[in-house]
C-alpha atoms as a PDB file:
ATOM      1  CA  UNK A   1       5.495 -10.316  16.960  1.00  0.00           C
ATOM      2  CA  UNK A   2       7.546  -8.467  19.486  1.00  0.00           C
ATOM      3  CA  UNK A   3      10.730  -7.033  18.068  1.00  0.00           C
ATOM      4  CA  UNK A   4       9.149  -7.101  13.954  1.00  0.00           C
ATOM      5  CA  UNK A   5       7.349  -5.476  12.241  1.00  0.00           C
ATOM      6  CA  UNK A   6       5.655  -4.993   8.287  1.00  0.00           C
ATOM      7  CA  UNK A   7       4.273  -1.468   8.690  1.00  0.00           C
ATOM      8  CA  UNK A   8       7.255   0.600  10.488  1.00  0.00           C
ATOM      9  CA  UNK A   9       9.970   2.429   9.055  1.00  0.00           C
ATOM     10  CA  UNK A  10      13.080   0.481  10.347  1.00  0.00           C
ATOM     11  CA  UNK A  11      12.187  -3.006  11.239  1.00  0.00           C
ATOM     12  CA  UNK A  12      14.583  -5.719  12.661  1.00  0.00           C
ATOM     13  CA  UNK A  13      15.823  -8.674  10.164  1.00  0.00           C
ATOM     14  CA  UNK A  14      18.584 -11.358   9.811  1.00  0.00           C
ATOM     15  CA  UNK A  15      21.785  -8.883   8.798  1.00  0.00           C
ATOM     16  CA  UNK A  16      22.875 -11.843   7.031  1.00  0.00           C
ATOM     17  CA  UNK A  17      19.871 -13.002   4.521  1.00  0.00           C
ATOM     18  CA  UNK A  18      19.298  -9.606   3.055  1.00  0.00           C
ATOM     19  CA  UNK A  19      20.418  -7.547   0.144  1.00  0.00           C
ATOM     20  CA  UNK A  20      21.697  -4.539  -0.027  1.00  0.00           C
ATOM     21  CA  UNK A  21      20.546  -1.599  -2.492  1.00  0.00           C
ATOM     22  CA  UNK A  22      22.897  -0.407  -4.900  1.00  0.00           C
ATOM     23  CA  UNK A  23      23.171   3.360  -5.823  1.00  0.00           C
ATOM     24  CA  UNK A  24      21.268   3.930  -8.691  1.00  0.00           C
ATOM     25  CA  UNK A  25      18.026   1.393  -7.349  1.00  0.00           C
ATOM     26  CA  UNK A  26      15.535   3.575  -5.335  1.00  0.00           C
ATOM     27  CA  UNK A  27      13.224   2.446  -2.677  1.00  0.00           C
ATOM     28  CA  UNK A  28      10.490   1.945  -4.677  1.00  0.00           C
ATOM     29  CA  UNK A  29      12.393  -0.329  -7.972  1.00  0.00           C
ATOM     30  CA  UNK A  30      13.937  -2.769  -4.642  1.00  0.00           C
ATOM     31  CA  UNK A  31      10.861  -3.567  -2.866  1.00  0.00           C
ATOM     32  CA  UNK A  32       9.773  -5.299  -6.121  1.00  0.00           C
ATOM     33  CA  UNK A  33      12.698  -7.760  -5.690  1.00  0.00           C
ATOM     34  CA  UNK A  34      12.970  -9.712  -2.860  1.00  0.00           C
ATOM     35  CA  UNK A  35      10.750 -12.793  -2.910  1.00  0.00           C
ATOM     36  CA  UNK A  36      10.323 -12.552  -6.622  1.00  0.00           C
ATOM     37  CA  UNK A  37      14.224 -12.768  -7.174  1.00  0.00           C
ATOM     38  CA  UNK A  38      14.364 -15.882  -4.388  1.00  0.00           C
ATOM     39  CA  UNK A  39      11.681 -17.638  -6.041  1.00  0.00           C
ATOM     40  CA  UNK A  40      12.918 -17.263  -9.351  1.00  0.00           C
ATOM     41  CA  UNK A  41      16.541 -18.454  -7.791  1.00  0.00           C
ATOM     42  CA  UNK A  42      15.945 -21.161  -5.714  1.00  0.00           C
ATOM     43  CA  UNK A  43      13.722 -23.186  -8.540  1.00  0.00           C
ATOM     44  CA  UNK A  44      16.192 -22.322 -11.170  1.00  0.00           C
ATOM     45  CA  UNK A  45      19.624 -22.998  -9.127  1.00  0.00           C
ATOM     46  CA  UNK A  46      18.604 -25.068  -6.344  1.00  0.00           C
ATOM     47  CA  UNK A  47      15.879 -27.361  -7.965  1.00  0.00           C
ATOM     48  CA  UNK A  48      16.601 -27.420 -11.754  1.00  0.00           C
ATOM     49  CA  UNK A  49      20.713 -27.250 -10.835  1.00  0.00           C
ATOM     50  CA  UNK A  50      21.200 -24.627 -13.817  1.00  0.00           C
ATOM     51  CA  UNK A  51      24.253 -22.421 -14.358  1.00  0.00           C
ATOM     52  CA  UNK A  52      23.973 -19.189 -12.178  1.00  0.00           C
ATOM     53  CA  UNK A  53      24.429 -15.826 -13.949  1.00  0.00           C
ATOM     54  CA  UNK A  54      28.192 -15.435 -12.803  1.00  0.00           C
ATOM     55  CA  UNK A  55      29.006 -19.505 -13.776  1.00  0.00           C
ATOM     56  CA  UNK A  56      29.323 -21.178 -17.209  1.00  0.00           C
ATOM     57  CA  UNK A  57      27.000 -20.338 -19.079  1.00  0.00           C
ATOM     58  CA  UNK A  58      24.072 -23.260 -20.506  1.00  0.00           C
ATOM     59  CA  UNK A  59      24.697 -23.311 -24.535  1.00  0.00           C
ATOM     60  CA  UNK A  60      20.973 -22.621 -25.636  1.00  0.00           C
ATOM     61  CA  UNK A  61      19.154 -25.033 -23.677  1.00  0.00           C
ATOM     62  CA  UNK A  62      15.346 -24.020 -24.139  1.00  0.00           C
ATOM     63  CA  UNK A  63      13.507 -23.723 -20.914  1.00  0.00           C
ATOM     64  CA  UNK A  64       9.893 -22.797 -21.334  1.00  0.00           C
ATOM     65  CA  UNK A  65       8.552 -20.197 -18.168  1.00  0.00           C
ATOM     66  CA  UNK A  66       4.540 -20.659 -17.822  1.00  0.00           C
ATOM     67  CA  UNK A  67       3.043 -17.145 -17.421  1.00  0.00           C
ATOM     68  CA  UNK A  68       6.087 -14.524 -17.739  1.00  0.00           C
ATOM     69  CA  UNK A  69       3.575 -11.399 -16.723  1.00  0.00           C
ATOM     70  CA  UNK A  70       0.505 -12.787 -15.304  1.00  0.00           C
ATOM     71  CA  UNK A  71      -1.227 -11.489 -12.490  1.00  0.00           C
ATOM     72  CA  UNK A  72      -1.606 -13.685  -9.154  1.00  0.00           C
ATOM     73  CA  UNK A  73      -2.518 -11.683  -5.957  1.00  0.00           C
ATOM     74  CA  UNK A  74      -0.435 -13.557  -2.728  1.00  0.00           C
ATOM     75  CA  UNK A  75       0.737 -10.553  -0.329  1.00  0.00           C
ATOM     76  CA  UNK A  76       1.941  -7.806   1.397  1.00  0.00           C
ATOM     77  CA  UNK A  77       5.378  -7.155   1.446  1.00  0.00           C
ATOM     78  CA  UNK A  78       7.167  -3.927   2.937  1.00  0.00           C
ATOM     79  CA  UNK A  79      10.568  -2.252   2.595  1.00  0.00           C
ATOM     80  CA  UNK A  80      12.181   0.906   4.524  1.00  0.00           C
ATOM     81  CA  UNK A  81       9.204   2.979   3.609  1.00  0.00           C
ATOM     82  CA  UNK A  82       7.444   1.275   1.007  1.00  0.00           C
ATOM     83  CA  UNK A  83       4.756  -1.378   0.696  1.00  0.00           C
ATOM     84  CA  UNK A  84       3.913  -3.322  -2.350  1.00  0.00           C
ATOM     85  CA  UNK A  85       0.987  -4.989  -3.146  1.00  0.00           C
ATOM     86  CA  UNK A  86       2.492  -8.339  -5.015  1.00  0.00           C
ATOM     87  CA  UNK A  87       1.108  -9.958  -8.391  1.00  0.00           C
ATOM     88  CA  UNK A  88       3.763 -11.839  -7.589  1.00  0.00           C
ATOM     89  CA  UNK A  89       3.728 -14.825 -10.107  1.00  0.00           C
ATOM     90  CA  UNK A  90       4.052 -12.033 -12.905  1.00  0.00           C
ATOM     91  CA  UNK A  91       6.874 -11.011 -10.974  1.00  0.00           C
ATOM     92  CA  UNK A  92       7.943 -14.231 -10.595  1.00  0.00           C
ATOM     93  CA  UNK A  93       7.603 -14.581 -14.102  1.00  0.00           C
ATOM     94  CA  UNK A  94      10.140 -11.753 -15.209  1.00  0.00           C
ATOM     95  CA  UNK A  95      12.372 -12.585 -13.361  1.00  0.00           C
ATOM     96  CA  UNK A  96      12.747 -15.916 -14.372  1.00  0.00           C
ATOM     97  CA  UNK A  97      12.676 -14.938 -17.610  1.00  0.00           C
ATOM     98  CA  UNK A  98      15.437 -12.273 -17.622  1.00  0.00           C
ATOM     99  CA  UNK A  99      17.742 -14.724 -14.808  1.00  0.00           C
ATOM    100  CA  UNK A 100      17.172 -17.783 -17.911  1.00  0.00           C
ATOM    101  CA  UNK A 101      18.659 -15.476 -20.512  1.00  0.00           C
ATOM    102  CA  UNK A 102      21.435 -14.279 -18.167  1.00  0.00           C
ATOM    103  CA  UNK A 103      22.601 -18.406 -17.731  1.00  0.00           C
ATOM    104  CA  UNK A 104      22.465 -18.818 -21.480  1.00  0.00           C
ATOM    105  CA  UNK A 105      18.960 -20.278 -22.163  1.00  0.00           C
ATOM    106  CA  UNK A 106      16.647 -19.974 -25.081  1.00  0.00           C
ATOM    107  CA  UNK A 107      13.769 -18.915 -23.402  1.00  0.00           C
ATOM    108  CA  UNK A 108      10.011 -19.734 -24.094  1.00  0.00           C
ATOM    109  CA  UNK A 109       7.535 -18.129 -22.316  1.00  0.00           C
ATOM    110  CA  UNK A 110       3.650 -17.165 -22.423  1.00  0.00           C
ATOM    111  CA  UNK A 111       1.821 -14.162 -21.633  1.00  0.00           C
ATOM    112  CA  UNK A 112      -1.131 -11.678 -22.941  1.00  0.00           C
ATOM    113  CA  UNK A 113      -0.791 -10.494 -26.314  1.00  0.00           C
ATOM    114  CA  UNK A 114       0.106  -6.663 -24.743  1.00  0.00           C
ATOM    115  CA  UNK A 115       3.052  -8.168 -23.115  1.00  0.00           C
ATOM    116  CA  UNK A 116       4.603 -10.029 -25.846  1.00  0.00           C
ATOM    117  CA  UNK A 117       7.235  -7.028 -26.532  1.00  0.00           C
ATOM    118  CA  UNK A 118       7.793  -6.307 -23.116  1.00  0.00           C
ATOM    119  CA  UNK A 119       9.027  -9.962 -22.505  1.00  0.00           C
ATOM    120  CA  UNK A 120      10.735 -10.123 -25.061  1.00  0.00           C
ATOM    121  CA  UNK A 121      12.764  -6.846 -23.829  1.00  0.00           C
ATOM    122  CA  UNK A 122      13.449  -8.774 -21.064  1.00  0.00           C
ATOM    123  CA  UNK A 123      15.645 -11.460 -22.922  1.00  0.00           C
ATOM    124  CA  UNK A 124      12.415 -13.879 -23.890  1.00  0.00           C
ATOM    125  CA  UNK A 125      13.104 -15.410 -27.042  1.00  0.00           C
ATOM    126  CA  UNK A 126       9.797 -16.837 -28.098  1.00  0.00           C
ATOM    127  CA  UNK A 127       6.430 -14.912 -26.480  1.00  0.00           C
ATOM    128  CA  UNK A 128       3.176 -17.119 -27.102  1.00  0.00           C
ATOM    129  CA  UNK A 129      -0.193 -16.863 -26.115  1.00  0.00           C
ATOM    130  CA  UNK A 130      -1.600 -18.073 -22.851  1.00  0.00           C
ATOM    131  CA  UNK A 131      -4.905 -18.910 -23.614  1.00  0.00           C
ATOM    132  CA  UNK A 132      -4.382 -20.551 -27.284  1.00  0.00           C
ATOM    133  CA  UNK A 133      -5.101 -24.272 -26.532  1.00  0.00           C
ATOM    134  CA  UNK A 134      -2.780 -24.605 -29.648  1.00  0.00           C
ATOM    135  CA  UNK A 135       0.383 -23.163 -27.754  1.00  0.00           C
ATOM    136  CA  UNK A 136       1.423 -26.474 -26.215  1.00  0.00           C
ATOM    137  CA  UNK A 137       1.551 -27.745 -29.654  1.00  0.00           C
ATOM    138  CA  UNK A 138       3.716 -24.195 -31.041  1.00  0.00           C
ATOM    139  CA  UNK A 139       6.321 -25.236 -27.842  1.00  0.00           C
ATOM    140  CA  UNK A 140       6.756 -28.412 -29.024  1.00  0.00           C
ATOM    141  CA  UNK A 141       7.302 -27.591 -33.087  1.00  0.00           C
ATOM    142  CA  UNK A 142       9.832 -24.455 -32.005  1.00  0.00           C
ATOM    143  CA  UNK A 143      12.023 -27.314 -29.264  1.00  0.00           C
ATOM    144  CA  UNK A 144      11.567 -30.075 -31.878  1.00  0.00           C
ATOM    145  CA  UNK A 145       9.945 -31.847 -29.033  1.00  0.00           C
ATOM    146  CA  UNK A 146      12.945 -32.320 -27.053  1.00  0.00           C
ATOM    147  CA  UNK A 147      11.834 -29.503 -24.333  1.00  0.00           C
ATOM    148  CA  UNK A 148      12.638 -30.731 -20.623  1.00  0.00           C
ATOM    149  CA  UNK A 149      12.804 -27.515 -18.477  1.00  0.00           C
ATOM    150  CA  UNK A 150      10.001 -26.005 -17.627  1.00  0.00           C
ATOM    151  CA  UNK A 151       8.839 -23.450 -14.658  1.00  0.00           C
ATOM    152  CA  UNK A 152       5.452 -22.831 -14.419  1.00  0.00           C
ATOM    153  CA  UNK A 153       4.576 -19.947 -12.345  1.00  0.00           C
ATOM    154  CA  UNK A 154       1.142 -20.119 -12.404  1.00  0.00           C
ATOM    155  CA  UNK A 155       0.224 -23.431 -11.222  1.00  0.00           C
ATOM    156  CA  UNK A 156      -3.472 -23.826 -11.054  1.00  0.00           C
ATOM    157  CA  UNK A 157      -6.997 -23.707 -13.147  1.00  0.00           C
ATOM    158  CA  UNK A 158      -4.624 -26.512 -15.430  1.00  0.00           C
ATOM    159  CA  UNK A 159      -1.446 -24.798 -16.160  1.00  0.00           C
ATOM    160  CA  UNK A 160       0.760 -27.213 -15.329  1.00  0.00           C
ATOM    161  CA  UNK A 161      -1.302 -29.712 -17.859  1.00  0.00           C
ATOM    162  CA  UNK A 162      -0.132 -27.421 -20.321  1.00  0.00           C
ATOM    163  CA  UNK A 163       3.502 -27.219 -19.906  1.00  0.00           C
ATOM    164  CA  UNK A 164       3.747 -31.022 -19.653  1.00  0.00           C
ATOM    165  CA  UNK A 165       1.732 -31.108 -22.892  1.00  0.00           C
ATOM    166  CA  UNK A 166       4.264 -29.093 -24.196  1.00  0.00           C
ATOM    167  CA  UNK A 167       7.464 -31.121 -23.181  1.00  0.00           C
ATOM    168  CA  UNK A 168       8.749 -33.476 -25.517  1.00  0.00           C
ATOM    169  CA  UNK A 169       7.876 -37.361 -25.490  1.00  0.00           C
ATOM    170  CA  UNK A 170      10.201 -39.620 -23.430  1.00  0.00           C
ATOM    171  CA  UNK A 171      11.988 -41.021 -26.407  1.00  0.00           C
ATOM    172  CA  UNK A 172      13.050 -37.425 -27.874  1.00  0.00           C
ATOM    173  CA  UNK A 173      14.671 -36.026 -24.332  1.00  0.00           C
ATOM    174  CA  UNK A 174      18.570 -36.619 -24.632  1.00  0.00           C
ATOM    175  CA  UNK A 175      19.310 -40.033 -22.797  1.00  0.00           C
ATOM    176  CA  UNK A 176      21.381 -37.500 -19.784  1.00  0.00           C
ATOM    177  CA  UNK A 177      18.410 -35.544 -18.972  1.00  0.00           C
ATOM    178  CA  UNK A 178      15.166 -35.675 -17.739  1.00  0.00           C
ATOM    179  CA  UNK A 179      11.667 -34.115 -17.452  1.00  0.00           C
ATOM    180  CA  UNK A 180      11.269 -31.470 -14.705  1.00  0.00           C
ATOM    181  CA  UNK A 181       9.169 -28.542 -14.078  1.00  0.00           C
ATOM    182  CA  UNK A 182       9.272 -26.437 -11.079  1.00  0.00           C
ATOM    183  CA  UNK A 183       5.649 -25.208  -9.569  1.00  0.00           C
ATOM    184  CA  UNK A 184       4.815 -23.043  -7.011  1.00  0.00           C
ATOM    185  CA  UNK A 185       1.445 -24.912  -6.104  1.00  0.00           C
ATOM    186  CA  UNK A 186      -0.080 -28.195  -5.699  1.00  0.00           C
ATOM    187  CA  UNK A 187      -0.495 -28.687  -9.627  1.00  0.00           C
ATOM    188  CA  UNK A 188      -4.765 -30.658  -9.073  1.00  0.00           C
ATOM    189  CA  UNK A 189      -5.387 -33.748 -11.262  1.00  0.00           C
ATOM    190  CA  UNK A 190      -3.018 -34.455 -14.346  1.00  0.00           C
ATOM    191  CA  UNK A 191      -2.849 -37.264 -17.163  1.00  0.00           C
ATOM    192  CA  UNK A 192      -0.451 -39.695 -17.225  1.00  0.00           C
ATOM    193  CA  UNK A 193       2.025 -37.860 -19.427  1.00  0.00           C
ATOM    194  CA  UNK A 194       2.906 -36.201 -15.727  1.00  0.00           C
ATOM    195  CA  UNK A 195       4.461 -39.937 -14.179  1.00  0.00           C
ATOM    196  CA  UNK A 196       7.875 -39.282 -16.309  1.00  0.00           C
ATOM    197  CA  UNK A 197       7.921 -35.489 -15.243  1.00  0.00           C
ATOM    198  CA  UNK A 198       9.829 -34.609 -11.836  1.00  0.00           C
ATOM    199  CA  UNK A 199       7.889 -31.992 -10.090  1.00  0.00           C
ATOM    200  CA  UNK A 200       9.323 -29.783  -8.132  1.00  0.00           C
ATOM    201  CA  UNK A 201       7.300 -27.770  -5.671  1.00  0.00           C
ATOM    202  CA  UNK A 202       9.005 -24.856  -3.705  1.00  0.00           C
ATOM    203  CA  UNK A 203       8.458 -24.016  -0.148  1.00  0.00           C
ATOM    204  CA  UNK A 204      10.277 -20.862   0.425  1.00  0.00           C
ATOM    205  CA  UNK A 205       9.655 -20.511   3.754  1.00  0.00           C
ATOM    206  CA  UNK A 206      12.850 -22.311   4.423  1.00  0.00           C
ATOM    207  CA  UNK A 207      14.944 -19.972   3.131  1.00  0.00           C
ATOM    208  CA  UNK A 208      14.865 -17.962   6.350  1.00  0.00           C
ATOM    209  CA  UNK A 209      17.013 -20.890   8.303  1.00  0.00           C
ATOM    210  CA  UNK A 210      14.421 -21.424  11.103  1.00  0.00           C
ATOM    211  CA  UNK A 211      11.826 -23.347  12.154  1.00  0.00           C
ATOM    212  CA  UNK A 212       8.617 -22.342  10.503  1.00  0.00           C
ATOM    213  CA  UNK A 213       4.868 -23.609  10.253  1.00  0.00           C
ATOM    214  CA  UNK A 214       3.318 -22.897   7.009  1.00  0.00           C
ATOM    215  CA  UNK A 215      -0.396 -23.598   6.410  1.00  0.00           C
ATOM    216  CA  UNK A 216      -0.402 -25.946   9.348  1.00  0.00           C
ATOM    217  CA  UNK A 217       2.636 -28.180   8.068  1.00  0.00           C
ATOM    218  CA  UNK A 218       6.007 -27.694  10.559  1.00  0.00           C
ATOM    219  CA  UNK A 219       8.922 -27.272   8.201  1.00  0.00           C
ATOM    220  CA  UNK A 220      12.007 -27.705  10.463  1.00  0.00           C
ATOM    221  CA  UNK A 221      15.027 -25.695   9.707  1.00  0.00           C
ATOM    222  CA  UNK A 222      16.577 -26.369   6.601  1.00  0.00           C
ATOM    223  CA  UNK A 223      20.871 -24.815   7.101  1.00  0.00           C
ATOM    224  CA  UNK A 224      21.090 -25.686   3.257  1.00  0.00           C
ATOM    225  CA  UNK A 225      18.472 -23.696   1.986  1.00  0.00           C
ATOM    226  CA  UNK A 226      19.348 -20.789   4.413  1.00  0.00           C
ATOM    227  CA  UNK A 227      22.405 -20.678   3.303  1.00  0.00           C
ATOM    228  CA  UNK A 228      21.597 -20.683  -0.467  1.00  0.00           C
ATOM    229  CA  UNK A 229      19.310 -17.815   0.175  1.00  0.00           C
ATOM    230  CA  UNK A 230      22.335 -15.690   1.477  1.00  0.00           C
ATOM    231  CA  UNK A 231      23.878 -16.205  -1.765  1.00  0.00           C
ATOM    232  CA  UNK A 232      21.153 -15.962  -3.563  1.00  0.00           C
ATOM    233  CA  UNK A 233      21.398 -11.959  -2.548  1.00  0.00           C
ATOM    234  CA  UNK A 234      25.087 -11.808  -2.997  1.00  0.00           C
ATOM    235  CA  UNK A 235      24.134 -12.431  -6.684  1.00  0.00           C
ATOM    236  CA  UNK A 236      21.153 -10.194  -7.007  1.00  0.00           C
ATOM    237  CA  UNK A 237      23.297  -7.484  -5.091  1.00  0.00           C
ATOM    238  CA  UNK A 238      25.935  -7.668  -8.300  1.00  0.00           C
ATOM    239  CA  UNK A 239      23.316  -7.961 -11.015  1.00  0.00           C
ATOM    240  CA  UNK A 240      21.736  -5.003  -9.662  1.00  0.00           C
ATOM    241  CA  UNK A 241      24.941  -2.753  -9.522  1.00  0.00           C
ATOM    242  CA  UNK A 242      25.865  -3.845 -13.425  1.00  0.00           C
ATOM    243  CA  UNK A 243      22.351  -3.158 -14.196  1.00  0.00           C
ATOM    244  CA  UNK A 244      21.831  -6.348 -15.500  1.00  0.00           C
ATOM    245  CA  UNK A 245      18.362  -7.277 -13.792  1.00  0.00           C
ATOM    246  CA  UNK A 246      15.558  -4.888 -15.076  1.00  0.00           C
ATOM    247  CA  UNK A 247      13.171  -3.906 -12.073  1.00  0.00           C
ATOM    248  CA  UNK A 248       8.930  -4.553 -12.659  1.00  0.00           C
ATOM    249  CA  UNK A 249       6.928  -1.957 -13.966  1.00  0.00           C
ATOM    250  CA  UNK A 250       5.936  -0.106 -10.992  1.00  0.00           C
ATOM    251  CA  UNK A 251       2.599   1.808 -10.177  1.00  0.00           C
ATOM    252  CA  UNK A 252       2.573   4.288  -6.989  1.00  0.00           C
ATOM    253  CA  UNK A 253      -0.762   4.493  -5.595  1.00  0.00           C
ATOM    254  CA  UNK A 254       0.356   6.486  -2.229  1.00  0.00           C
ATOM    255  CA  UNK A 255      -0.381   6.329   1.345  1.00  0.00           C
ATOM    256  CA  UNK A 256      -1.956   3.168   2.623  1.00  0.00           C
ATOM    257  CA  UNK A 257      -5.246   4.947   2.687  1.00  0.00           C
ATOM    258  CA  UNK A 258      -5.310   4.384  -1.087  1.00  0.00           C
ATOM    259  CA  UNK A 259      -4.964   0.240  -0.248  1.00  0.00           C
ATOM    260  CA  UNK A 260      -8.731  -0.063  -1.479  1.00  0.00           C
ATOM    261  CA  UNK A 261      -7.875   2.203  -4.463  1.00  0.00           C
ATOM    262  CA  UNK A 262      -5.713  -0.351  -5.373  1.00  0.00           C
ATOM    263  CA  UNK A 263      -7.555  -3.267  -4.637  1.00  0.00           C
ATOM    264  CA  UNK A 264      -9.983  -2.047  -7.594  1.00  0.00           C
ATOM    265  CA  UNK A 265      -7.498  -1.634  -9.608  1.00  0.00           C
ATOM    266  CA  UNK A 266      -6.454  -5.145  -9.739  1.00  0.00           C
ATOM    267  CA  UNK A 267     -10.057  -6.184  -9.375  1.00  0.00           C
ATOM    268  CA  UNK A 268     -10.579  -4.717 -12.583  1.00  0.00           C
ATOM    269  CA  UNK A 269      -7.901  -6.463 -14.197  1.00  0.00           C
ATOM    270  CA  UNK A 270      -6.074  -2.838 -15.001  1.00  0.00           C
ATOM    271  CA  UNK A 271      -2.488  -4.372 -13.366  1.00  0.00           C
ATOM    272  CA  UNK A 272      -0.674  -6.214 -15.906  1.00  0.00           C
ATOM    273  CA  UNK A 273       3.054  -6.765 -15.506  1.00  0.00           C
ATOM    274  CA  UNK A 274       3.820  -3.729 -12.987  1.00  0.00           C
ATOM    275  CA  UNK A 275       3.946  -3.907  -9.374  1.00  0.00           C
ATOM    276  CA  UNK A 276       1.416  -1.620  -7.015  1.00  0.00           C
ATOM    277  CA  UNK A 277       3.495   0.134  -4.537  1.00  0.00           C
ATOM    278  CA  UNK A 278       2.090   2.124  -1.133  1.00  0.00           C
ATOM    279  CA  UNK A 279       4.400   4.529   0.859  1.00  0.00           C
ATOM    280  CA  UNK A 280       3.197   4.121   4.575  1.00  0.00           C
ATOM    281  CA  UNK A 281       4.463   7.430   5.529  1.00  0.00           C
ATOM    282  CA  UNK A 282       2.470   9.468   3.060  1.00  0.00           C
ATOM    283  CA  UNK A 283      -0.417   7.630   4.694  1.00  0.00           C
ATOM    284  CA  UNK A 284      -3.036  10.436   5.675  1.00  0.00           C
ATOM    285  CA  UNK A 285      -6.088   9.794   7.566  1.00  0.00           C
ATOM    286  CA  UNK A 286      -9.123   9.659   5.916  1.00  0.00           C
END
């Protein structure tokens, strides 16, 4: 597109919906931000209505976050002179995690058995297997089944089946809340514990304030969720300079030459929790 770009040094964006990087941050720890930080925000703030980091903060509500370090390839993403590769739903993950603590949540999360203490560094209160069939079951006894919030950021191959399994039964949810969990894909076929759960699914594509068409669907402008996603940065911007947001584990493979390096990498499942990071202008030819 004339005018942008993804693999130049200084590229042209909205001066407004942008954040800016804090002394102390380099290059490499802010490119894993970005979409990972307005995912995390817009299903926590704007779709579950929760206290924001800087507002009163929730008194222990438990919230229960669906993969807090899994691995979910999506895309490309560049800034100034870095390029990440994104497992972005682990990213996604940890930062919902850390932003849930921040508000004042008990948080509940799942992950790999090698992750458990890194989560839990993170602010996670409770780490539990993914792939135990019994950990719906575990979420339920530690929320007394009265668990309501939920985020799963997964979403497929049944993960949302699990999170509802783990939310408590109508009668147990206090009589001013409901069931909601936010997803960030289609969730596929569920039972019928899903008709009292509100589902919310994001499309962040509106967060840039224009006119977009995403996998063939025309999402017109949406001024509200633009201008949420301005804020959204103001508030990363301060958690960043108090050092209260931790950045991903980060892995730097090099120049983009090394893009296949790191394409085996994650092929071979060696990426867990960290974010694979290219520097364009070390790229050498081969």
């Amino acid at each position: 597109m004339p005018g942008h770009g993804s693999y130049a040094q200084f590229i042209r964006v909205d001066g407004a919906n942008l954040f800016r990087i804090p002394e102390g941050v380099s290059f490499d720890e802010a490119v894993t931000y970005g979409a990972a930080f307005q995912t995390a925000a817009v299903g926590l703030y704007n779709k579950l209505k929760l206290p924001e980091p800087y507002g009163l903060r929730d008194k222990g509500t438990p919230i229960l976050v669906w993969g807090g370090a899994s691995k979910y390839f999506r895309y490309i993403s560049v800034a100034y002179s870095c390029l990440y590769v994104s497992t972005t739903l682990g990213s996604v993950g940890m930062t919902v995690v850390q932003l849930a603590k921040l508000s004042g949540l008990t948080v509940i999360t799942t992950a790999s058995p090698r992750n458990h203490e890194y989560l839990k560094s993170l602010g996670a209160d409770y780490v539990l297997p993914y792939n135990d069939p019994n950990t719906p079951a575990e979420i339920k006894k530690i929320t007394n089944g009265q668990l309501y919030l939920a985020y799963d950021t997964i979403s497929e191959k049944g993960t949302t089946q699990l999170v509802i399994d783990g939310l408590g039964c109508d009668p147990d949810i206090p009589v001013s809340e409901k069931k909601e969990v936010v997803l960030l894909l289609p969730p596929g076929e569920l039972d019928e514990k899903a008709n009292s759960v509100t589902r919310h699914l994001l499309q962040t594509f509106t967060l840039f304030g224009k006119e977009v068409t995403s996998f063939g669907a025309l999402l017109p402008a949406n001024p509200a969720d633009y201008a949420f996603s301005i804020h959204s940065y103001e508030v990363l911007e301060e958690l960043l300079k108090e050092k209260k947001l931790r950045h991903q584990k980060i892995k730097v493979f090099g120049g983009l030459e090394k893009v296949p390096e790191g394409f085996a990498y994650m092929k071979e499942g060696k990426n867990s929790a960290e974010k694979i990071v290219y520097h364009p202008l070390e790229t050498t030819s081969a």
